[in-house]
N, C-alpha and C. Protein backbone atom coordinates (compact mmCIF):
# COMPACT_ATOMS: atom_id res chain seq x y z
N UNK A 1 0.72 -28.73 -7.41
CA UNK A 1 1.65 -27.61 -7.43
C UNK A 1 2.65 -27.79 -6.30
N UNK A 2 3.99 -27.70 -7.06
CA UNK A 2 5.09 -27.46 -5.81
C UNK A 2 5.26 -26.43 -5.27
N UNK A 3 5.20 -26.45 -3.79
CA UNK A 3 5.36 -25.18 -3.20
C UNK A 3 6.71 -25.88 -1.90
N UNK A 4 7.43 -24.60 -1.66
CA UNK A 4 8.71 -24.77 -1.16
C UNK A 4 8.46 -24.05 0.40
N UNK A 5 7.44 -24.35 1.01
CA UNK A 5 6.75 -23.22 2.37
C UNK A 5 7.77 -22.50 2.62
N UNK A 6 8.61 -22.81 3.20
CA UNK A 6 9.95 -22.34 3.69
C UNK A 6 10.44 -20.98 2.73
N UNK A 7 10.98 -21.15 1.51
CA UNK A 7 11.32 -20.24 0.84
C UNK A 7 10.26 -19.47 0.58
N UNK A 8 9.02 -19.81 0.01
CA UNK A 8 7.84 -18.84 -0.35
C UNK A 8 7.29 -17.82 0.87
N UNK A 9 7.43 -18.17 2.54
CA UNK A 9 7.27 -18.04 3.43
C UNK A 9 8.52 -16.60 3.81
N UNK A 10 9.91 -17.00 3.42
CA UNK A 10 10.72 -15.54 3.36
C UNK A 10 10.46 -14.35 1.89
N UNK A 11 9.91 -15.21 1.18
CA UNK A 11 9.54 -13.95 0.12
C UNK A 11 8.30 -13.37 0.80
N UNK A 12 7.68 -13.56 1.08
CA UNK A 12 6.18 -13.00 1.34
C UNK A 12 6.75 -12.69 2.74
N UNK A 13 7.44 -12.91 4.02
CA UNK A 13 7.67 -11.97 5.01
C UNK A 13 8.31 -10.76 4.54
N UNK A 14 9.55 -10.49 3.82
CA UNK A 14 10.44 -10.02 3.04
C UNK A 14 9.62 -8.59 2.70
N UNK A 15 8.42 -9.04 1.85
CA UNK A 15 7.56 -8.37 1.18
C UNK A 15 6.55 -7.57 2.06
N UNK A 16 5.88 -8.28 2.75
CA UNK A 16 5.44 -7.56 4.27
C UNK A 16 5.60 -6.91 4.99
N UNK A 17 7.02 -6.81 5.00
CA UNK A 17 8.10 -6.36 6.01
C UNK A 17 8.29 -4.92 5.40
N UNK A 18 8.35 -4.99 3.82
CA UNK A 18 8.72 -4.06 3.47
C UNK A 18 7.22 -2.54 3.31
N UNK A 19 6.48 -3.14 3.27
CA UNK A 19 5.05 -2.89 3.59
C UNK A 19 4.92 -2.50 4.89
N UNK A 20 5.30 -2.63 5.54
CA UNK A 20 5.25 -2.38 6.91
C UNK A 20 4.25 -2.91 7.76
N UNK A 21 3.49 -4.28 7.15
CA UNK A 21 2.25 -4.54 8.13
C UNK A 21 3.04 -6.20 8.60
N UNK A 22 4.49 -6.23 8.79
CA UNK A 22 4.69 -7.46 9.00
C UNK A 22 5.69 -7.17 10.33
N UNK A 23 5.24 -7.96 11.44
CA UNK A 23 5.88 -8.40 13.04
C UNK A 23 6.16 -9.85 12.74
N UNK A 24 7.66 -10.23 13.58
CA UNK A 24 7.76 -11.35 13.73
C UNK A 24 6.56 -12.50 14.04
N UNK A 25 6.01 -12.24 15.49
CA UNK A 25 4.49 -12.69 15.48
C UNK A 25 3.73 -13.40 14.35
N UNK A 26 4.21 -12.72 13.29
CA UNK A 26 3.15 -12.94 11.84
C UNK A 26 3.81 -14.04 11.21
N UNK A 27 4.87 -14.23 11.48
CA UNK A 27 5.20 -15.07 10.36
C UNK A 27 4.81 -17.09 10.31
N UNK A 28 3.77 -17.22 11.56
CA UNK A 28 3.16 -18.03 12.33
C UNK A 28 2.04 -18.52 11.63
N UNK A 29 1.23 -16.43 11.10
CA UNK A 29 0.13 -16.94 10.30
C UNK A 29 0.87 -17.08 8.60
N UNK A 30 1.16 -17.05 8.16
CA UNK A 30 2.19 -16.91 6.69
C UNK A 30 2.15 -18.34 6.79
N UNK A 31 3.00 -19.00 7.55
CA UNK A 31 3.47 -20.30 7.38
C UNK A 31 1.67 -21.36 7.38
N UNK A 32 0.51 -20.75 8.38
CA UNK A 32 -0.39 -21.14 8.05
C UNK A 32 -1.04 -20.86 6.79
N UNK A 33 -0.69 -19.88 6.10
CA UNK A 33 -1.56 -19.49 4.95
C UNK A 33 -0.85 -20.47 4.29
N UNK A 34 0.56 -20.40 4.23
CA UNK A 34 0.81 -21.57 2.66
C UNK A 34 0.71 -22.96 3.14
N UNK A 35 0.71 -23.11 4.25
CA UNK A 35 0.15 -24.93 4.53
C UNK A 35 -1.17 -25.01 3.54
N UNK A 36 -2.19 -23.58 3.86
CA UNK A 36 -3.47 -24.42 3.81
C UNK A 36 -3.48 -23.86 1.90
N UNK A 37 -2.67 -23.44 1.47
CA UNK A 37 -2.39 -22.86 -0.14
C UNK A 37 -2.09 -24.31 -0.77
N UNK A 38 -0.87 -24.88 -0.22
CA UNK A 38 -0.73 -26.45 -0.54
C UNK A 38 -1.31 -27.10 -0.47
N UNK A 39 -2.02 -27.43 0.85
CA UNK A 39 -3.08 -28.35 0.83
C UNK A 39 -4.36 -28.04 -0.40
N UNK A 40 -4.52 -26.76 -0.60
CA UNK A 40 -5.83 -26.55 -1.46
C UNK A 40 -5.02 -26.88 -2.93
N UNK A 41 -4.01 -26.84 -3.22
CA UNK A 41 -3.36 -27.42 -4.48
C UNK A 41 -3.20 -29.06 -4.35
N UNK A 42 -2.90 -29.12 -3.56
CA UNK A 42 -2.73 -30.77 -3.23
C UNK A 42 -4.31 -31.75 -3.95
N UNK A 43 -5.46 -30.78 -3.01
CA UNK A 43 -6.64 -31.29 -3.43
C UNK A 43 -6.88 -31.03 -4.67
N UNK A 44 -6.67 -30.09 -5.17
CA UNK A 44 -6.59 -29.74 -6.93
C UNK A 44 -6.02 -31.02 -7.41
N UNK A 45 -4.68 -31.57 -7.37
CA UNK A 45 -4.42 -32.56 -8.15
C UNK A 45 -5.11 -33.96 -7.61
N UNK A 46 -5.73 -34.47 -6.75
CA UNK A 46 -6.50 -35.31 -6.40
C UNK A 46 -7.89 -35.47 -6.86
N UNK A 47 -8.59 -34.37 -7.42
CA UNK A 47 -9.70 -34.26 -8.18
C UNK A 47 -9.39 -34.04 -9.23
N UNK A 48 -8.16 -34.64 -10.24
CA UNK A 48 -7.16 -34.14 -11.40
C UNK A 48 -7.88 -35.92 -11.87
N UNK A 49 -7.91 -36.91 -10.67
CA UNK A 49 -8.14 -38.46 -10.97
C UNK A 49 -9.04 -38.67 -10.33
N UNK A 50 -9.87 -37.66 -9.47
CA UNK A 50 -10.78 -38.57 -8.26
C UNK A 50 -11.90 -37.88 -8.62
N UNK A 51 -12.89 -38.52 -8.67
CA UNK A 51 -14.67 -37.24 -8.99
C UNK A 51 -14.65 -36.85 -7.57
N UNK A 52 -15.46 -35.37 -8.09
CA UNK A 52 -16.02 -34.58 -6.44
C UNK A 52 -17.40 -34.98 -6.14
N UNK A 53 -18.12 -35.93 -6.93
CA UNK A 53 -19.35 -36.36 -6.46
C UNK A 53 -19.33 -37.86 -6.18
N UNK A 54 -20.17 -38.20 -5.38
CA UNK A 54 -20.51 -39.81 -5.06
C UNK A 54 -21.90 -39.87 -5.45
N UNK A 55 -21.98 -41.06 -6.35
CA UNK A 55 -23.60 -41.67 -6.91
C UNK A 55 -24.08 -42.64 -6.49
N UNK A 56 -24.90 -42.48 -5.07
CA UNK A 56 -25.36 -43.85 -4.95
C UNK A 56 -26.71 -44.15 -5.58
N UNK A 57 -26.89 -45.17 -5.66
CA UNK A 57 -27.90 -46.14 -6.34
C UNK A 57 -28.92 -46.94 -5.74
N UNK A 58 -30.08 -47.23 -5.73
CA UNK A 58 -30.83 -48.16 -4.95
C UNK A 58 -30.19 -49.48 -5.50
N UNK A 59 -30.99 -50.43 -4.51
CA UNK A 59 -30.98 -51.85 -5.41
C UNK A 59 -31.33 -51.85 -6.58
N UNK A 60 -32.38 -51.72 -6.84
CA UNK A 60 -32.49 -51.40 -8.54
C UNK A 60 -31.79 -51.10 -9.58
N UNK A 61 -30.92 -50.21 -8.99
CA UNK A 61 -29.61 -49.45 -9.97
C UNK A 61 -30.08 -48.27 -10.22
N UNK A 62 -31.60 -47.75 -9.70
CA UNK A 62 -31.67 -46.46 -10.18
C UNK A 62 -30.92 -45.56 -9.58
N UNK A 63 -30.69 -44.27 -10.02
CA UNK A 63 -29.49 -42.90 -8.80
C UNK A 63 -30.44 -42.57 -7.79
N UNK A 64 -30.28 -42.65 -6.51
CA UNK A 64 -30.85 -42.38 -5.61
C UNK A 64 -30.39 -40.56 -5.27
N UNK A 65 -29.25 -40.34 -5.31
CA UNK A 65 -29.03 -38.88 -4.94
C UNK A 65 -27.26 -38.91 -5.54
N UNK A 66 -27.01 -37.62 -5.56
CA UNK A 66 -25.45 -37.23 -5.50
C UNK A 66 -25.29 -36.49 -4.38
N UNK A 67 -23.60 -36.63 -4.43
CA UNK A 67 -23.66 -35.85 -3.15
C UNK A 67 -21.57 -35.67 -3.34
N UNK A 68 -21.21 -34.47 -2.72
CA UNK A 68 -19.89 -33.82 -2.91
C UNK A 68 -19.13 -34.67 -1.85
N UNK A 69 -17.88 -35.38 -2.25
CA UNK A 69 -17.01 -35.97 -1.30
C UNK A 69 -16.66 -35.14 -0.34
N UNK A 70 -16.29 -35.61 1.01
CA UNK A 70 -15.69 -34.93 1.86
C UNK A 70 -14.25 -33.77 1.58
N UNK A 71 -13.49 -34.30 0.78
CA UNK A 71 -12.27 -33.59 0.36
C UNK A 71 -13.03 -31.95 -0.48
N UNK A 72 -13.73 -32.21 -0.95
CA UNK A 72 -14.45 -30.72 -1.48
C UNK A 72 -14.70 -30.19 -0.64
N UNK A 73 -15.40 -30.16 0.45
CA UNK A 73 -15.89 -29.35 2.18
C UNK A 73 -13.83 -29.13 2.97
N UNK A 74 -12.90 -29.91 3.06
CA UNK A 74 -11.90 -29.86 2.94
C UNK A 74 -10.91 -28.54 2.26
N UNK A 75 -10.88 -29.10 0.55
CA UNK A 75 -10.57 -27.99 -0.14
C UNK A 75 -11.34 -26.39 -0.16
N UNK A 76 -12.66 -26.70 0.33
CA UNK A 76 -13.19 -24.81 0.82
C UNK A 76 -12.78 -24.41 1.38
N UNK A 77 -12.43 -25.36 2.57
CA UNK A 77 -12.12 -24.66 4.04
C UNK A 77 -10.80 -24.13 3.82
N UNK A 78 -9.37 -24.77 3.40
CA UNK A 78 -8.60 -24.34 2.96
C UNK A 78 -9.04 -23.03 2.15
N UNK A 79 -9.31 -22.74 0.96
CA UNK A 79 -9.78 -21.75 0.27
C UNK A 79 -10.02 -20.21 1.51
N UNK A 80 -10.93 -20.75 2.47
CA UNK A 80 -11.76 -19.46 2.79
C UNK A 80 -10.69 -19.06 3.72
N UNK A 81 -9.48 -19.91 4.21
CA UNK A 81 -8.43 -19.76 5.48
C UNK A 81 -7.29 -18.68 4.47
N UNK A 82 -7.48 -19.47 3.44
CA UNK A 82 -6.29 -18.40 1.86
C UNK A 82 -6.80 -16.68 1.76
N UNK A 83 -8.00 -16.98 1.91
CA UNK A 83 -8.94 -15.62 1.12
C UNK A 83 -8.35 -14.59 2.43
N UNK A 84 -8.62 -15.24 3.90
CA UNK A 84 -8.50 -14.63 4.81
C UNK A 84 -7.61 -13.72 5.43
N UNK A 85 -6.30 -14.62 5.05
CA UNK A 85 -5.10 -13.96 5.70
C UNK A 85 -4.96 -13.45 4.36
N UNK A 86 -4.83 -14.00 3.32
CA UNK A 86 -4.39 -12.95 1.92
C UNK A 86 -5.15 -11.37 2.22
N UNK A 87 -6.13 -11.52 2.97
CA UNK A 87 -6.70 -9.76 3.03
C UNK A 87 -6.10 -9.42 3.97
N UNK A 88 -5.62 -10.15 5.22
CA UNK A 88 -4.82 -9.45 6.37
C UNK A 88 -3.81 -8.88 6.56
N UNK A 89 -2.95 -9.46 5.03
CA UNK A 89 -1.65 -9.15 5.16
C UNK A 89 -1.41 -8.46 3.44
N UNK A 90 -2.63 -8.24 3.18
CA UNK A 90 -2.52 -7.55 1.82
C UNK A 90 -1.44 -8.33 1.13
N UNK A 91 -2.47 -9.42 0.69
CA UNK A 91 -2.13 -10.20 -0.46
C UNK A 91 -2.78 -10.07 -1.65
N UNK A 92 -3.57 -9.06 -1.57
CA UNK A 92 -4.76 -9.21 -2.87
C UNK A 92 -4.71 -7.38 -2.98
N UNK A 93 -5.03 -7.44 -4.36
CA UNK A 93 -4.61 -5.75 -4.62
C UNK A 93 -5.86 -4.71 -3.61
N UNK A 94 -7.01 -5.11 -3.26
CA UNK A 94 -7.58 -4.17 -2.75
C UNK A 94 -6.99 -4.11 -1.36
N UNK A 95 -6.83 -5.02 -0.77
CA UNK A 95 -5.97 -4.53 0.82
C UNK A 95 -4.58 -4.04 0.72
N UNK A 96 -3.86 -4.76 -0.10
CA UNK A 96 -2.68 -3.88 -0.82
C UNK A 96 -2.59 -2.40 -0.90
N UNK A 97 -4.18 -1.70 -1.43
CA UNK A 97 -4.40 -0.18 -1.81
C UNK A 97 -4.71 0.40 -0.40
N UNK A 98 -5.22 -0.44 0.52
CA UNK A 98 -5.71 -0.36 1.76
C UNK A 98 -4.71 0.52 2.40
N UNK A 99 -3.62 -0.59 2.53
CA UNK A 99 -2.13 -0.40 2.92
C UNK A 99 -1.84 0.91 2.61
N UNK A 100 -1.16 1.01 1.26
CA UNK A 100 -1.03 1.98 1.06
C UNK A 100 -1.38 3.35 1.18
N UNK A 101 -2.85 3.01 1.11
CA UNK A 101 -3.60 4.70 1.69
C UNK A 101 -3.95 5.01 3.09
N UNK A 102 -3.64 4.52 4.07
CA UNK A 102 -2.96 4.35 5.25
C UNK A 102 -2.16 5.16 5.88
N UNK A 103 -0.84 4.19 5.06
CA UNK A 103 0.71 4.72 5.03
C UNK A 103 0.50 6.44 4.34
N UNK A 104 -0.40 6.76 3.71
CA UNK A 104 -0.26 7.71 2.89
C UNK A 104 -0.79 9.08 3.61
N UNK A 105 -2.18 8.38 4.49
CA UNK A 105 -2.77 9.57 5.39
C UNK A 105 -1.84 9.88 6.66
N UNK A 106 -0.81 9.43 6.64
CA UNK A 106 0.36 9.97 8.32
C UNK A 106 0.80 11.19 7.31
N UNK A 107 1.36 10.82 6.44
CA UNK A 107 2.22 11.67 5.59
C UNK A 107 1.16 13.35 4.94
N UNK A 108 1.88 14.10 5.42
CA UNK A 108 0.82 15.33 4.58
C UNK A 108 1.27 15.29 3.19
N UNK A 109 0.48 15.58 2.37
CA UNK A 109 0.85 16.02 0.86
C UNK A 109 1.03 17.34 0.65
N UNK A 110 2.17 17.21 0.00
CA UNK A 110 2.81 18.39 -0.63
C UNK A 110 1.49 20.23 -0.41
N UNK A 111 0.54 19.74 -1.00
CA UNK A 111 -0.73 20.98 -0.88
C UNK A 111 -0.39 21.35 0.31
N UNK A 112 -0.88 20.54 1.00
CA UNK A 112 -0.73 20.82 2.26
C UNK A 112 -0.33 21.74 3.14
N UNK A 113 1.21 21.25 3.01
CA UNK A 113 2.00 21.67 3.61
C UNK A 113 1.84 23.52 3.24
N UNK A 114 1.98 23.28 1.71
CA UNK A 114 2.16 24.39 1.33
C UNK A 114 1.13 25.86 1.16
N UNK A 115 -0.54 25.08 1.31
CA UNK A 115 -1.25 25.87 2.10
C UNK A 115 -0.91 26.42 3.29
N UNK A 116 -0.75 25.63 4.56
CA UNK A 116 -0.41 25.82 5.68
C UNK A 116 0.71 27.08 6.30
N UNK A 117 1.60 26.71 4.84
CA UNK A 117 2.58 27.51 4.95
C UNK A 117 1.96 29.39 4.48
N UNK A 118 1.29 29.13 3.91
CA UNK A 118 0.50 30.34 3.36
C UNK A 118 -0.63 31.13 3.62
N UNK A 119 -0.92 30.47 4.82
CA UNK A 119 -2.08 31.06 5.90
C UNK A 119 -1.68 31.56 6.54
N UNK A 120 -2.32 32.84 7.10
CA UNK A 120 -1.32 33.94 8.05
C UNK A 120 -2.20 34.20 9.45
């Protein structure tokens, strides 16, 4: 997958920003989230031609064990660095709702107000 860091990096500050959970500061981790987004696509197309297991064999030729290439322990780690900041910066709809109900408890609702107004 092509990714353009740079441009994908001002949509998603852009978007943050407008959210209100984005400081300059941040845009440090952003640029780390889509390094390690590419890299975990990168490894996607490398296991597109490459197996994620190694078979070794005794002398004999029988399979002695399998075992997961290094680039799979690689591509997690990427993964769990994605999962991470995507919740920090409400990239994923439940921190997204997070956000929002947040932003929502400063603000009184309408009832509210209008109880308040009606108590003597």
């Amino acid at each position: 997958m092509k990714i353009n860091i740079h441009k994908k990096r001002q949509e998603i500050t852009a978007h943050l920003k407008e959210l209100g959970v984005m400081e300059k500061i941040d845009e440090n981790q952003i640029e780390i989230y889509l390094l390690n987004l590419k890299s975990y696509w990168d490894y996607e197309e490398y296991f597109k031609t490459h197996d994620r297991t190694i078979v070794t064999h005794s002398a004999a030729g029988v399979i002695r064990y399998a075992q997961k290439v290094p680039e799979v322990d690689f591509q997690n780690a990427n993964w769990n660095i994605i999962q991470k900041l995507s919740t920090e910066f409400g990239l994923t709809p439940k921190s997204r709702a997070a956000i929002k109900a947040e932003k929502n408890k400063s603000e009184e609702d309408e009832f509210e107000i209008l109880r308040k107004g009606l108590v003597f």
